[in-house]
C-alpha atoms as a PDB file:
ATOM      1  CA  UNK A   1     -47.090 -70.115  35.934  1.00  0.00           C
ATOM      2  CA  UNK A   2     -43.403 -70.318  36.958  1.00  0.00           C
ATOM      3  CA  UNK A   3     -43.971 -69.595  40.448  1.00  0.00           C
ATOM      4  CA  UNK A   4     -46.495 -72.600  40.949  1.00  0.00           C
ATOM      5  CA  UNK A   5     -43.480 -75.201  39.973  1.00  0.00           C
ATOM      6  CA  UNK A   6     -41.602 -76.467  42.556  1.00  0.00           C
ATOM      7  CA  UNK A   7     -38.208 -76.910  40.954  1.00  0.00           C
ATOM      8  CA  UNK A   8     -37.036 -79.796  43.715  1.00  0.00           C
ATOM      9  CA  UNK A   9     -39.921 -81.558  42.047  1.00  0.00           C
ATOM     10  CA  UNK A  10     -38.789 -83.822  39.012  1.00  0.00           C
ATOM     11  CA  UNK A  11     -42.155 -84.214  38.001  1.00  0.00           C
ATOM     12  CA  UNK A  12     -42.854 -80.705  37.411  1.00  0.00           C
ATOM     13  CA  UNK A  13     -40.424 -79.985  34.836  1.00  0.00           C
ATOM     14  CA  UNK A  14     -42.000 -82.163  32.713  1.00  0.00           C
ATOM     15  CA  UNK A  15     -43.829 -81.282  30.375  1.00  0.00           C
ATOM     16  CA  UNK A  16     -45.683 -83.716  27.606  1.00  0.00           C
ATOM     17  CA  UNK A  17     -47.652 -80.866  25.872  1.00  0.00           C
ATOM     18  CA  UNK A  18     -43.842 -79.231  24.498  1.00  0.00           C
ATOM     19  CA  UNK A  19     -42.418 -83.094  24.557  1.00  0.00           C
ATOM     20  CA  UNK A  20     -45.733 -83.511  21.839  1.00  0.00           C
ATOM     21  CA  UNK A  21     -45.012 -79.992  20.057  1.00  0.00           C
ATOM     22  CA  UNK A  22     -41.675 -80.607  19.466  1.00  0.00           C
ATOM     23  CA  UNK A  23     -42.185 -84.468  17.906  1.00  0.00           C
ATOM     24  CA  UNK A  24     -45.027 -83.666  15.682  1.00  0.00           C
ATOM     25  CA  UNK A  25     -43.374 -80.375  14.775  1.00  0.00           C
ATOM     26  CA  UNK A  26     -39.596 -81.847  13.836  1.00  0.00           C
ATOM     27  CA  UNK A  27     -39.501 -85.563  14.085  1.00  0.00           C
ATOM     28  CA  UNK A  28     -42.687 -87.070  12.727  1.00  0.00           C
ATOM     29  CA  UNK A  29     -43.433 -88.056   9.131  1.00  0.00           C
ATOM     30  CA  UNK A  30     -45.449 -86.049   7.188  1.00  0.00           C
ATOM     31  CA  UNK A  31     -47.906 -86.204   5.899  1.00  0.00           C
ATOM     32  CA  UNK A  32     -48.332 -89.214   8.144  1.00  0.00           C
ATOM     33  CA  UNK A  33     -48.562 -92.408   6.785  1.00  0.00           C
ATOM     34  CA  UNK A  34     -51.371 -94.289   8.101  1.00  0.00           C
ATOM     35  CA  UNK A  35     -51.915 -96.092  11.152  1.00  0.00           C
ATOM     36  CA  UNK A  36     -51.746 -99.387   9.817  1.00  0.00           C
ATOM     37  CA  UNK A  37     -48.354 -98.831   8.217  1.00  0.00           C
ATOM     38  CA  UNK A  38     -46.766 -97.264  11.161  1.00  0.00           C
ATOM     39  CA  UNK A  39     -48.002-100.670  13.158  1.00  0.00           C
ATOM     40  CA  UNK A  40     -46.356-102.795  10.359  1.00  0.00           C
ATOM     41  CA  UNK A  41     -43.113-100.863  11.115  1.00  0.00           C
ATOM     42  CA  UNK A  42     -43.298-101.174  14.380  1.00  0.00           C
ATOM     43  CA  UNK A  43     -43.783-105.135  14.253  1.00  0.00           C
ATOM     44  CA  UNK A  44     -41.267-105.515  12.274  1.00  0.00           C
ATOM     45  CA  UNK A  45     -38.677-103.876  14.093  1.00  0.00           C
ATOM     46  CA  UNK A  46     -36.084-105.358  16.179  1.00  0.00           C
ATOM     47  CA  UNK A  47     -36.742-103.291  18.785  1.00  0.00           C
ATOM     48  CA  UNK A  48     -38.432-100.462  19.752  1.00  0.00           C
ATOM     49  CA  UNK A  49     -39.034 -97.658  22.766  1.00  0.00           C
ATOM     50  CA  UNK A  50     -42.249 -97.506  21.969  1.00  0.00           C
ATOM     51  CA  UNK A  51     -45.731 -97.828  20.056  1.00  0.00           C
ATOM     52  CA  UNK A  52     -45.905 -94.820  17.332  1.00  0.00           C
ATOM     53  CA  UNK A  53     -48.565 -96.097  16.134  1.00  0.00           C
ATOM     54  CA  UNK A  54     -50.725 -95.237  18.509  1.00  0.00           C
ATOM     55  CA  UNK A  55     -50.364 -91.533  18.300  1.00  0.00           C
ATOM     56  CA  UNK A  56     -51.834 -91.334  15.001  1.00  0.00           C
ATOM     57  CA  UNK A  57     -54.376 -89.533  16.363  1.00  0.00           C
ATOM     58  CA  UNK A  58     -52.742 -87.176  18.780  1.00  0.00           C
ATOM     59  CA  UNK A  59     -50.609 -86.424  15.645  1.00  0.00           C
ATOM     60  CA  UNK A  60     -53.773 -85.485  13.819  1.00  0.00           C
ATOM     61  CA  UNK A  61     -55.459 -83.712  16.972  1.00  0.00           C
ATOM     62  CA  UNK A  62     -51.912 -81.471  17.305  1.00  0.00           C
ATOM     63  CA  UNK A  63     -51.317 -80.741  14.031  1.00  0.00           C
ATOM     64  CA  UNK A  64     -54.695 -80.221  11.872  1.00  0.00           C
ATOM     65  CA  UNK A  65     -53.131 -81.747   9.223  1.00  0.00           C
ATOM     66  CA  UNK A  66     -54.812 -82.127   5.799  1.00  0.00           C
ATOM     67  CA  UNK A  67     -54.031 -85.718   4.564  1.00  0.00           C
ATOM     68  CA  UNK A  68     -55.916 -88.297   4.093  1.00  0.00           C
ATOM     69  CA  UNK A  69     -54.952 -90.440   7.459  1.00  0.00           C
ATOM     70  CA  UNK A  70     -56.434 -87.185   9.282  1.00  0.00           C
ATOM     71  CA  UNK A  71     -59.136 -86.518   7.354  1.00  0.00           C
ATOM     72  CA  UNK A  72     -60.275 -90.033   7.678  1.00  0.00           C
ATOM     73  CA  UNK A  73     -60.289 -89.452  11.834  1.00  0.00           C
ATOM     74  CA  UNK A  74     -61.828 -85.732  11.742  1.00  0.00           C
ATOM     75  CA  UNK A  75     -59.856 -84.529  15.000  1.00  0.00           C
ATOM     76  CA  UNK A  76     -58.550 -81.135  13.782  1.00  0.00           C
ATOM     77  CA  UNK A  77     -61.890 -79.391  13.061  1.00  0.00           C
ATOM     78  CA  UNK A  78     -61.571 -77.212  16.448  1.00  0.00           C
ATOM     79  CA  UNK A  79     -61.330 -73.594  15.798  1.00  0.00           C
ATOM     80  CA  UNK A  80     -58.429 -71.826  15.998  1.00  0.00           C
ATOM     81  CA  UNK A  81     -54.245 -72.637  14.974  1.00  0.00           C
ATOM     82  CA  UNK A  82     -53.099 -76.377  15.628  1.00  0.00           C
ATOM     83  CA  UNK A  83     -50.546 -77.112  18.414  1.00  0.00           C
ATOM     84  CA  UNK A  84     -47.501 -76.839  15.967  1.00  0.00           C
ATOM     85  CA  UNK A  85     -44.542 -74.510  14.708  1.00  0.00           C
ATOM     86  CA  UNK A  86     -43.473 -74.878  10.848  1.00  0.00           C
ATOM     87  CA  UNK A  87     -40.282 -76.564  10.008  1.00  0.00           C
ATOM     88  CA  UNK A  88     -37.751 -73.910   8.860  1.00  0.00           C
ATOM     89  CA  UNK A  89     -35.010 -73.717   6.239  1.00  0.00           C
ATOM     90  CA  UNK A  90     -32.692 -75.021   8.631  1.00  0.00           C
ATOM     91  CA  UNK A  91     -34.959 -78.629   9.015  1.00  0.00           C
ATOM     92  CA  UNK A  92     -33.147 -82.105   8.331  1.00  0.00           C
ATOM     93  CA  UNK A  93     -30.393 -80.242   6.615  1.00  0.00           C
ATOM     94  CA  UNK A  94     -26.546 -81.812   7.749  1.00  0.00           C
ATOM     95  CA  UNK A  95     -24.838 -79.136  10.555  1.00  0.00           C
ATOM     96  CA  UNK A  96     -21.608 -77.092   8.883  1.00  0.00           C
ATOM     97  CA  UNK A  97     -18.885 -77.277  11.784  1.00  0.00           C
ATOM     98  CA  UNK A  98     -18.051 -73.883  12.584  1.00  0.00           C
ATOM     99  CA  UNK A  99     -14.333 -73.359  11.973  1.00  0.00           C
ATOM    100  CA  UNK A 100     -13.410 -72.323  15.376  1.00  0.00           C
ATOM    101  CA  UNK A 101     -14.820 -75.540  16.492  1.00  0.00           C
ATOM    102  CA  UNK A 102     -14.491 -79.556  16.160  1.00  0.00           C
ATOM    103  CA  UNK A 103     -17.110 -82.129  16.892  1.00  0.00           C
ATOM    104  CA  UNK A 104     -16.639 -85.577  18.754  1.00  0.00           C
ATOM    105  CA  UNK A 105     -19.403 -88.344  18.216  1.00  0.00           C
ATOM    106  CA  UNK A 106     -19.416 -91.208  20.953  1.00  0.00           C
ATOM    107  CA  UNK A 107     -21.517 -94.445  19.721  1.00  0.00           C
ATOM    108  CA  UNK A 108     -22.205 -97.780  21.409  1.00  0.00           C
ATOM    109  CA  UNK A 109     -22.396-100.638  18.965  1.00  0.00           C
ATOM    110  CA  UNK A 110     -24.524-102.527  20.795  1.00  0.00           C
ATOM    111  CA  UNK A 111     -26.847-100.463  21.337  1.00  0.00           C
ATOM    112  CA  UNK A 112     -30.137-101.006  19.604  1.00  0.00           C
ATOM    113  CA  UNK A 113     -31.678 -98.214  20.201  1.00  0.00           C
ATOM    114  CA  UNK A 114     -29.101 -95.775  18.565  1.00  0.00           C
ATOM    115  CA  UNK A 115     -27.429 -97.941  16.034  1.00  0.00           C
ATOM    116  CA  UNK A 116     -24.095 -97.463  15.688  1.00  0.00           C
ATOM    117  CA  UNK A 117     -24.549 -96.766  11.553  1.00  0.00           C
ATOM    118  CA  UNK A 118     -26.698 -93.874  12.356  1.00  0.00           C
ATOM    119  CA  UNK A 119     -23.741 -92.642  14.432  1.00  0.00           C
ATOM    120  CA  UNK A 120     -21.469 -92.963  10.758  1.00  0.00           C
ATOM    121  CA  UNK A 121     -23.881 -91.520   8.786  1.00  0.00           C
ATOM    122  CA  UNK A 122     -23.919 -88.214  11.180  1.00  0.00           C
ATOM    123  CA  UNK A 123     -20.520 -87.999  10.884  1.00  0.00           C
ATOM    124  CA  UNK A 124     -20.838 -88.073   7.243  1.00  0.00           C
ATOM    125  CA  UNK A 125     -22.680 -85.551   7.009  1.00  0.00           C
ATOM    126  CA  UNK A 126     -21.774 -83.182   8.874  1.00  0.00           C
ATOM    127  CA  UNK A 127     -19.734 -80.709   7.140  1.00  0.00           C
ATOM    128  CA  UNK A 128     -16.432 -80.095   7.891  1.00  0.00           C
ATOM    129  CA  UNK A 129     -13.007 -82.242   8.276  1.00  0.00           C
ATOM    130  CA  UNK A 130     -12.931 -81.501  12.247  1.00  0.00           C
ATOM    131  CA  UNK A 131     -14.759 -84.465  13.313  1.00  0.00           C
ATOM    132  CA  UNK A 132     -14.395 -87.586  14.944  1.00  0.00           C
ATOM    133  CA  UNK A 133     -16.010 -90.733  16.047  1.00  0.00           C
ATOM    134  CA  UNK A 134     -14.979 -92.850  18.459  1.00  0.00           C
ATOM    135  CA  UNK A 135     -17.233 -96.089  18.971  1.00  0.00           C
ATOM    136  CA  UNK A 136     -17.166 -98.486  22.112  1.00  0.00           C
ATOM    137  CA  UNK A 137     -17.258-102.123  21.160  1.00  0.00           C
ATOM    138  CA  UNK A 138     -19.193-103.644  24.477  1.00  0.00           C
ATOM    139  CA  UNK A 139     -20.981-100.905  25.523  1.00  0.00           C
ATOM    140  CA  UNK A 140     -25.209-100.084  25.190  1.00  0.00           C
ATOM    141  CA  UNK A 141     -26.114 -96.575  25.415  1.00  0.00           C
ATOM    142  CA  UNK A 142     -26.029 -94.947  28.345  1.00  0.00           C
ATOM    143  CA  UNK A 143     -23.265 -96.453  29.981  1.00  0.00           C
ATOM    144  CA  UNK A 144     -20.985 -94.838  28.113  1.00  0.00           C
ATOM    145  CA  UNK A 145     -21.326 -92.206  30.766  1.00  0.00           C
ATOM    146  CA  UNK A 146     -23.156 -94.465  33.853  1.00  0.00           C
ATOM    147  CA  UNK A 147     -21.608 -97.946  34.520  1.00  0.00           C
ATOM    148  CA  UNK A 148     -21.319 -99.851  37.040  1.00  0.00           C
ATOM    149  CA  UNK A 149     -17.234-100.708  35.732  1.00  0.00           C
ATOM    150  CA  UNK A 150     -14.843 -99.157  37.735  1.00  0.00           C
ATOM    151  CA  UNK A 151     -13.756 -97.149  35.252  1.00  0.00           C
ATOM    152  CA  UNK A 152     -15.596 -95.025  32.943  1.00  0.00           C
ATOM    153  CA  UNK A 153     -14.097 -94.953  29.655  1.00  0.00           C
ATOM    154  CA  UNK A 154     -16.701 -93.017  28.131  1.00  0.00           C
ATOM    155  CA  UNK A 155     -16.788 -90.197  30.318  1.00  0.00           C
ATOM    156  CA  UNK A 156     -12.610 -90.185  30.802  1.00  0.00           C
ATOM    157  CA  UNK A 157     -12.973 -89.757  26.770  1.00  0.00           C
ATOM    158  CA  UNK A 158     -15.211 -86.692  27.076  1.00  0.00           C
ATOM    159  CA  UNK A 159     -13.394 -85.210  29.737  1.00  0.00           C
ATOM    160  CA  UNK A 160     -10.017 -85.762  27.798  1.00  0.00           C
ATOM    161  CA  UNK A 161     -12.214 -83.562  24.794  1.00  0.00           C
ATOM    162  CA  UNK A 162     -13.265 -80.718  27.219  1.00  0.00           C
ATOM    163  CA  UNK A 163      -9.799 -80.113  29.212  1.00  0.00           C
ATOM    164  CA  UNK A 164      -7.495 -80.071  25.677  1.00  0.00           C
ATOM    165  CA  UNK A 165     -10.415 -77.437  24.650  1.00  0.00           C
ATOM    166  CA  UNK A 166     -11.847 -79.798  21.645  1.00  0.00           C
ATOM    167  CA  UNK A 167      -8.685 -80.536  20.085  1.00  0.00           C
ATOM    168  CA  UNK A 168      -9.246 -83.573  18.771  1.00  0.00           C
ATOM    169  CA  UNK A 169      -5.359 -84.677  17.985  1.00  0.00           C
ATOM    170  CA  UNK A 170      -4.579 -84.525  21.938  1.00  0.00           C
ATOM    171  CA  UNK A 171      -7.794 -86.575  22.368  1.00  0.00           C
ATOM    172  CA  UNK A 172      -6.495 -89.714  24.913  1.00  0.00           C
ATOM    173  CA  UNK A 173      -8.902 -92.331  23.973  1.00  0.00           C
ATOM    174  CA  UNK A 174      -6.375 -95.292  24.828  1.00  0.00           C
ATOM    175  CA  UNK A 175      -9.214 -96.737  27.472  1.00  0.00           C
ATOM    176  CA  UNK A 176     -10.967 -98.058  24.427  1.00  0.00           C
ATOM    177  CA  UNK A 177      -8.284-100.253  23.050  1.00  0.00           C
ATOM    178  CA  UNK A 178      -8.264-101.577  26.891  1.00  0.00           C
ATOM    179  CA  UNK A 179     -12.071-102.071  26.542  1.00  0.00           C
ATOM    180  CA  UNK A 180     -11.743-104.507  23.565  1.00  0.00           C
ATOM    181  CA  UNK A 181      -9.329-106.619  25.692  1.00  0.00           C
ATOM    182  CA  UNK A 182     -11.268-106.947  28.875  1.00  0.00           C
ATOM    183  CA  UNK A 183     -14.835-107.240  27.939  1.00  0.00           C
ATOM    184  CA  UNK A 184     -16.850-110.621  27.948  1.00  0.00           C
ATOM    185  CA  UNK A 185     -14.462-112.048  29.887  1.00  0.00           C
ATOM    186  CA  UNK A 186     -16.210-113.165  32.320  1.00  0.00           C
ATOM    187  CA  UNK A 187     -17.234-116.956  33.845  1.00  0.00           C
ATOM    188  CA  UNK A 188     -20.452-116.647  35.632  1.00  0.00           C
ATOM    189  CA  UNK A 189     -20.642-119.488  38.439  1.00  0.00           C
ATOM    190  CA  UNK A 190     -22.672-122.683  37.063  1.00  0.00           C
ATOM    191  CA  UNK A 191     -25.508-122.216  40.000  1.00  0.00           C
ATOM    192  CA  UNK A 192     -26.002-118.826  38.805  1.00  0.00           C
ATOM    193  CA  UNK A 193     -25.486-119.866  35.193  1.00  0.00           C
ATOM    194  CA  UNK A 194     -28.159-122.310  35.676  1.00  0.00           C
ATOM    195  CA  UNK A 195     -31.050-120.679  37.286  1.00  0.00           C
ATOM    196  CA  UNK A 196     -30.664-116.797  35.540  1.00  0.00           C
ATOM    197  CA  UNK A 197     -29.581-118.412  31.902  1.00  0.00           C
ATOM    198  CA  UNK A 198     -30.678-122.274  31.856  1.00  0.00           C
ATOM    199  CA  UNK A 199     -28.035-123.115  29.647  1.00  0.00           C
ATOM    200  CA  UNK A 200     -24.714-124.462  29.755  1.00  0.00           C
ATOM    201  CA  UNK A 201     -22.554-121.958  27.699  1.00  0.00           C
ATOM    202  CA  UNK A 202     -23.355-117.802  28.857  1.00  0.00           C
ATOM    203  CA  UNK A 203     -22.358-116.852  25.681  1.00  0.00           C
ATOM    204  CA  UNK A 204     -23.393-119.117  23.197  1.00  0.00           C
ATOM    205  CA  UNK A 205     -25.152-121.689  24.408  1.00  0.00           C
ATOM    206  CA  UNK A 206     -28.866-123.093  23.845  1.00  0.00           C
ATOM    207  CA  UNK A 207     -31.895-122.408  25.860  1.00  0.00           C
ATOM    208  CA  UNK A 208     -32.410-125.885  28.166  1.00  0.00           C
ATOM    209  CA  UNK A 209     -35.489-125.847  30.549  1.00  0.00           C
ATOM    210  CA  UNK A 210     -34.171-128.256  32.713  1.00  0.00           C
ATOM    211  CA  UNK A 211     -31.121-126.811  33.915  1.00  0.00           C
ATOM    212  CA  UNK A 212     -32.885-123.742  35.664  1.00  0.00           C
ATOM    213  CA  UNK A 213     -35.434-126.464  37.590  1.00  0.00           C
ATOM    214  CA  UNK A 214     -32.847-128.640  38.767  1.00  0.00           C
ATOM    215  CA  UNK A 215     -30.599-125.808  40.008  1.00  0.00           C
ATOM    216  CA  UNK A 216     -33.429-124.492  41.616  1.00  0.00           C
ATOM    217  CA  UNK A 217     -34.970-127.758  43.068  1.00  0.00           C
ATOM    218  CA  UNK A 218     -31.806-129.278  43.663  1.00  0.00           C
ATOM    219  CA  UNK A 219     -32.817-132.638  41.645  1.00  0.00           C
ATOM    220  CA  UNK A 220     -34.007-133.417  38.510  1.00  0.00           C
ATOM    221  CA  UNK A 221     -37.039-135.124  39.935  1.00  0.00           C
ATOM    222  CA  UNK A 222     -38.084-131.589  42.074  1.00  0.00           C
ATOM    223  CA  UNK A 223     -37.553-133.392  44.681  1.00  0.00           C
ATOM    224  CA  UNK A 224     -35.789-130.667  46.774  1.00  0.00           C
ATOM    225  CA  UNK A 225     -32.832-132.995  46.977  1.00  0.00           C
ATOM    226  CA  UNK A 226     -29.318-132.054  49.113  1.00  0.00           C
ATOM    227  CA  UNK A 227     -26.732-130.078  47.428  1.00  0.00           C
ATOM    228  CA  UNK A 228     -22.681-130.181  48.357  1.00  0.00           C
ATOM    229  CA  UNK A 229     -22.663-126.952  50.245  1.00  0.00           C
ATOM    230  CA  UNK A 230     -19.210-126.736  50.162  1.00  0.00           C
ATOM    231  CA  UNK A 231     -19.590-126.726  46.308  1.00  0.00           C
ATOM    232  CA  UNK A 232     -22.092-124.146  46.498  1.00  0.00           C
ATOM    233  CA  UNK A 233     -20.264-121.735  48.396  1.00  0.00           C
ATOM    234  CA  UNK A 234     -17.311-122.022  46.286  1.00  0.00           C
ATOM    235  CA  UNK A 235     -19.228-120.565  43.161  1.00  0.00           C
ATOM    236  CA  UNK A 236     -21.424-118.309  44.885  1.00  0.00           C
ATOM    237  CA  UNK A 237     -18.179-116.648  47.410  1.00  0.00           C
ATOM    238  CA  UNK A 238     -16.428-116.781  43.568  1.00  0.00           C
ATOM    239  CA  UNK A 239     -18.820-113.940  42.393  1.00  0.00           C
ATOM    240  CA  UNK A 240     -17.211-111.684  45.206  1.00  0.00           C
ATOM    241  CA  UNK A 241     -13.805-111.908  43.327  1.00  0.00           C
ATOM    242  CA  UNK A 242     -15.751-110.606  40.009  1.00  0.00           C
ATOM    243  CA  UNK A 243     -17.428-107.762  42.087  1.00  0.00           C
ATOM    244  CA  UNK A 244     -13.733-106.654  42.679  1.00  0.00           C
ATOM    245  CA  UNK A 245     -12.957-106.694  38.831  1.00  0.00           C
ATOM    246  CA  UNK A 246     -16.109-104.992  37.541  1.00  0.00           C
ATOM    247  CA  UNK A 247     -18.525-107.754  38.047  1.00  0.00           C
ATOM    248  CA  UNK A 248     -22.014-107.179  39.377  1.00  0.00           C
ATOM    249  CA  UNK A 249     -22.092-105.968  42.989  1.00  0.00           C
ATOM    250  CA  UNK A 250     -25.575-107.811  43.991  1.00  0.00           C
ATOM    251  CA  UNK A 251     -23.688-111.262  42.456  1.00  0.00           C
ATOM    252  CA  UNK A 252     -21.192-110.656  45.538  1.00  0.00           C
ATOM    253  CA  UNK A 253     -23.983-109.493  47.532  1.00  0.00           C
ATOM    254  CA  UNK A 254     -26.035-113.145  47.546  1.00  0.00           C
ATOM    255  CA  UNK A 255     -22.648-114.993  47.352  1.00  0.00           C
ATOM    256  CA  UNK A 256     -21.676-113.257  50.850  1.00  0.00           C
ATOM    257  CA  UNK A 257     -24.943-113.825  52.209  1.00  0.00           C
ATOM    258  CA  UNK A 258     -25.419-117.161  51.619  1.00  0.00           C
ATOM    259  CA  UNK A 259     -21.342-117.839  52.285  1.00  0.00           C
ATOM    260  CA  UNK A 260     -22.342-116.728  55.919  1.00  0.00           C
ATOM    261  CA  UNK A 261     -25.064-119.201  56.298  1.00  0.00           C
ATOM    262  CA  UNK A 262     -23.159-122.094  55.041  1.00  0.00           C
ATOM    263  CA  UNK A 263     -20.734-121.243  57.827  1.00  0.00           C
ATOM    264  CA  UNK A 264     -23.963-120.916  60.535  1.00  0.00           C
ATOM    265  CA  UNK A 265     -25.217-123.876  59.611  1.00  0.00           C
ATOM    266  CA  UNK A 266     -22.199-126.085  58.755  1.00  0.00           C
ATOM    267  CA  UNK A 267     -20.832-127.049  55.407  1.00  0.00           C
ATOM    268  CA  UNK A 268     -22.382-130.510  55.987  1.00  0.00           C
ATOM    269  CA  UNK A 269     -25.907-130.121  56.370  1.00  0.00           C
ATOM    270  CA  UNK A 270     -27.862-131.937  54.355  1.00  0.00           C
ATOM    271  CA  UNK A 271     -30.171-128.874  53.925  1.00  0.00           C
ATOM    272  CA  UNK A 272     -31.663-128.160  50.072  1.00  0.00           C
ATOM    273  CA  UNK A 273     -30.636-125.310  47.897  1.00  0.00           C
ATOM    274  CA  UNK A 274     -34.705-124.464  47.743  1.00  0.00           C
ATOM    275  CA  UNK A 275     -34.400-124.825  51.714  1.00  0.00           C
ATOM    276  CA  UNK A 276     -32.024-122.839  52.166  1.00  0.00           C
ATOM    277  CA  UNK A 277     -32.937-119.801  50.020  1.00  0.00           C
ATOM    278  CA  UNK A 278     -35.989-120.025  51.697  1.00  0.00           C
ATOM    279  CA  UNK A 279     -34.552-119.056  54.978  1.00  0.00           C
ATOM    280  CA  UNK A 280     -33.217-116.363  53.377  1.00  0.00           C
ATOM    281  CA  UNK A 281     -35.974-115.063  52.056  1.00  0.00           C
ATOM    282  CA  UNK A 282     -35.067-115.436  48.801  1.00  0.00           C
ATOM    283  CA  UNK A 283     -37.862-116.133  46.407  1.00  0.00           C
ATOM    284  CA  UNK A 284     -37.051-118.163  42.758  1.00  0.00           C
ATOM    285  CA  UNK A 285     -38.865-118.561  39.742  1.00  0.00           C
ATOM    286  CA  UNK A 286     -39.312-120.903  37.401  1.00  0.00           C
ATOM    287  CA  UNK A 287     -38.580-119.516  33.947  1.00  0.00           C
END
């Protein structure tokens, strides 16, 4: 079998059957409860990466399971072993850190996908004083390591871990205070405020309808009415300056592009906003 994958293929190395054997095997409650309750819990979540729910009966397929959620759907009356390993003595108990070695724990707190209590209570416990946690304040999962900032302080942490060989008292974590100070600092321009947020405050403002249609109309009537361009290039050439300091790149992007056709067309042309996004080939929506 290993010769027919084609290891420059991502696709390949994929494998859902073991992804399946490993969840039902480990992760998934059992006996399970049934499938009404695990769609109750998933409603009620905040947020989720996924229906469980629905693989009630994959779960019952896999596993042969004897409960009464399974033996209500009669899937694991196939002969021969189900598509599972038993848990063994060393399931859901806390890790003991081995003395010779230390353990660093990086959370995101807002990330809702990992919460950042689940990242205390694993540090809990864990047994063993050479631990530590260090937790980001504005960061969401992933880019902890992948950002588009200019400087990652998640991965300088980590890297800081691996070259003083896991000592954690030599541990330069001093990015993070630096973190705290710079994030959410940011003024979006009102024309981009406007159409992406339709509201007047980024950060905690209310939802108003209105603002996204007349920044994209250019009127309160829809009436595709002249805008100052002038005006307009100021706050959308002022997104460049934020690309510089970590802001988004595709921000600077537009505000160059249309910046240059201000300057093609003159700063006092009475054409619309919706006009001239239009000749760029840029299509809006209404939210």
């Amino acid at each position: 079998m290993s010769g027919s994958v084609d290891p420059s293929d991502s696709a390949s190395l994929v494998s859902f059957l073991l992804d399946n054997l490993i969840i039902f095997s480990e992760m998934w409650e059992s006996p399970t409860p049934p499938t009404s309750v695990l769609k109750t819990r998933f409603e009620e979540a905040t947020m989720s990466t996924g229906s469980a729910y629905v693989q009630t009966e994959r779960y019952c397929a896999y596993t042969k399971e004897k409960s009464a959620t399974c033996g209500k759907l009669k899937l694991g009356g196939y002969k021969g072993y189900g598509i599972v390993y038993e848990r063994d003595e060393y399931w859901n108990k806390a890790a003991t850190i081995p003395g010779q070695a230390s353990v660093l724990i990086l959370s995101s707190k807002l990330n809702p996908l990992a919460p950042h209590k689940d990242a205390e209570a694993l540090l809990k416990a864990m047994v063993g004083d050479n631990k530590e946690l260090v937790a980001f304040e504005y960061t969401a999962g992933s880019n902890l390591m992948d950002s588009s900032t200019q400087e990652l302080c998640g991965m300088s942490v980590l890297v800081s871990y691996v070259q003083n060989e896991g000592k954690l008292e030599k541990l330069e974590k001093s990015c993070v205070a630096a973190e705290v100070k710079t994030a959410f600092y940011w003024t979006p321009p009102l024309s981009q405020q406007y159409v992406l947020l339709s509201t007047s405050d980024a950060y905690d403002g209310e939802y108003d309808k209105s603002l996204s249609e007349t920044s994209i109309h250019s009127g309160p009537s829809n009436t595709g009415e002249s805008v100052d361009l002038k005006d307009l290039k100021k706050d959308l050439l002022g997104s460049t300056d934020q690309s510089e300091t970590g802001g988004s790149d595709s921000t600077g992007s537009l505000g160059l592009a249309v910046g240059d056709l201000i300057e093609e067309i003159g700063s006092d042309s009475p054409m619309s906003l919706e006009e001239m996004l239009d000749s760029m080939n840029v299509t809006t929506l209404a939210p």
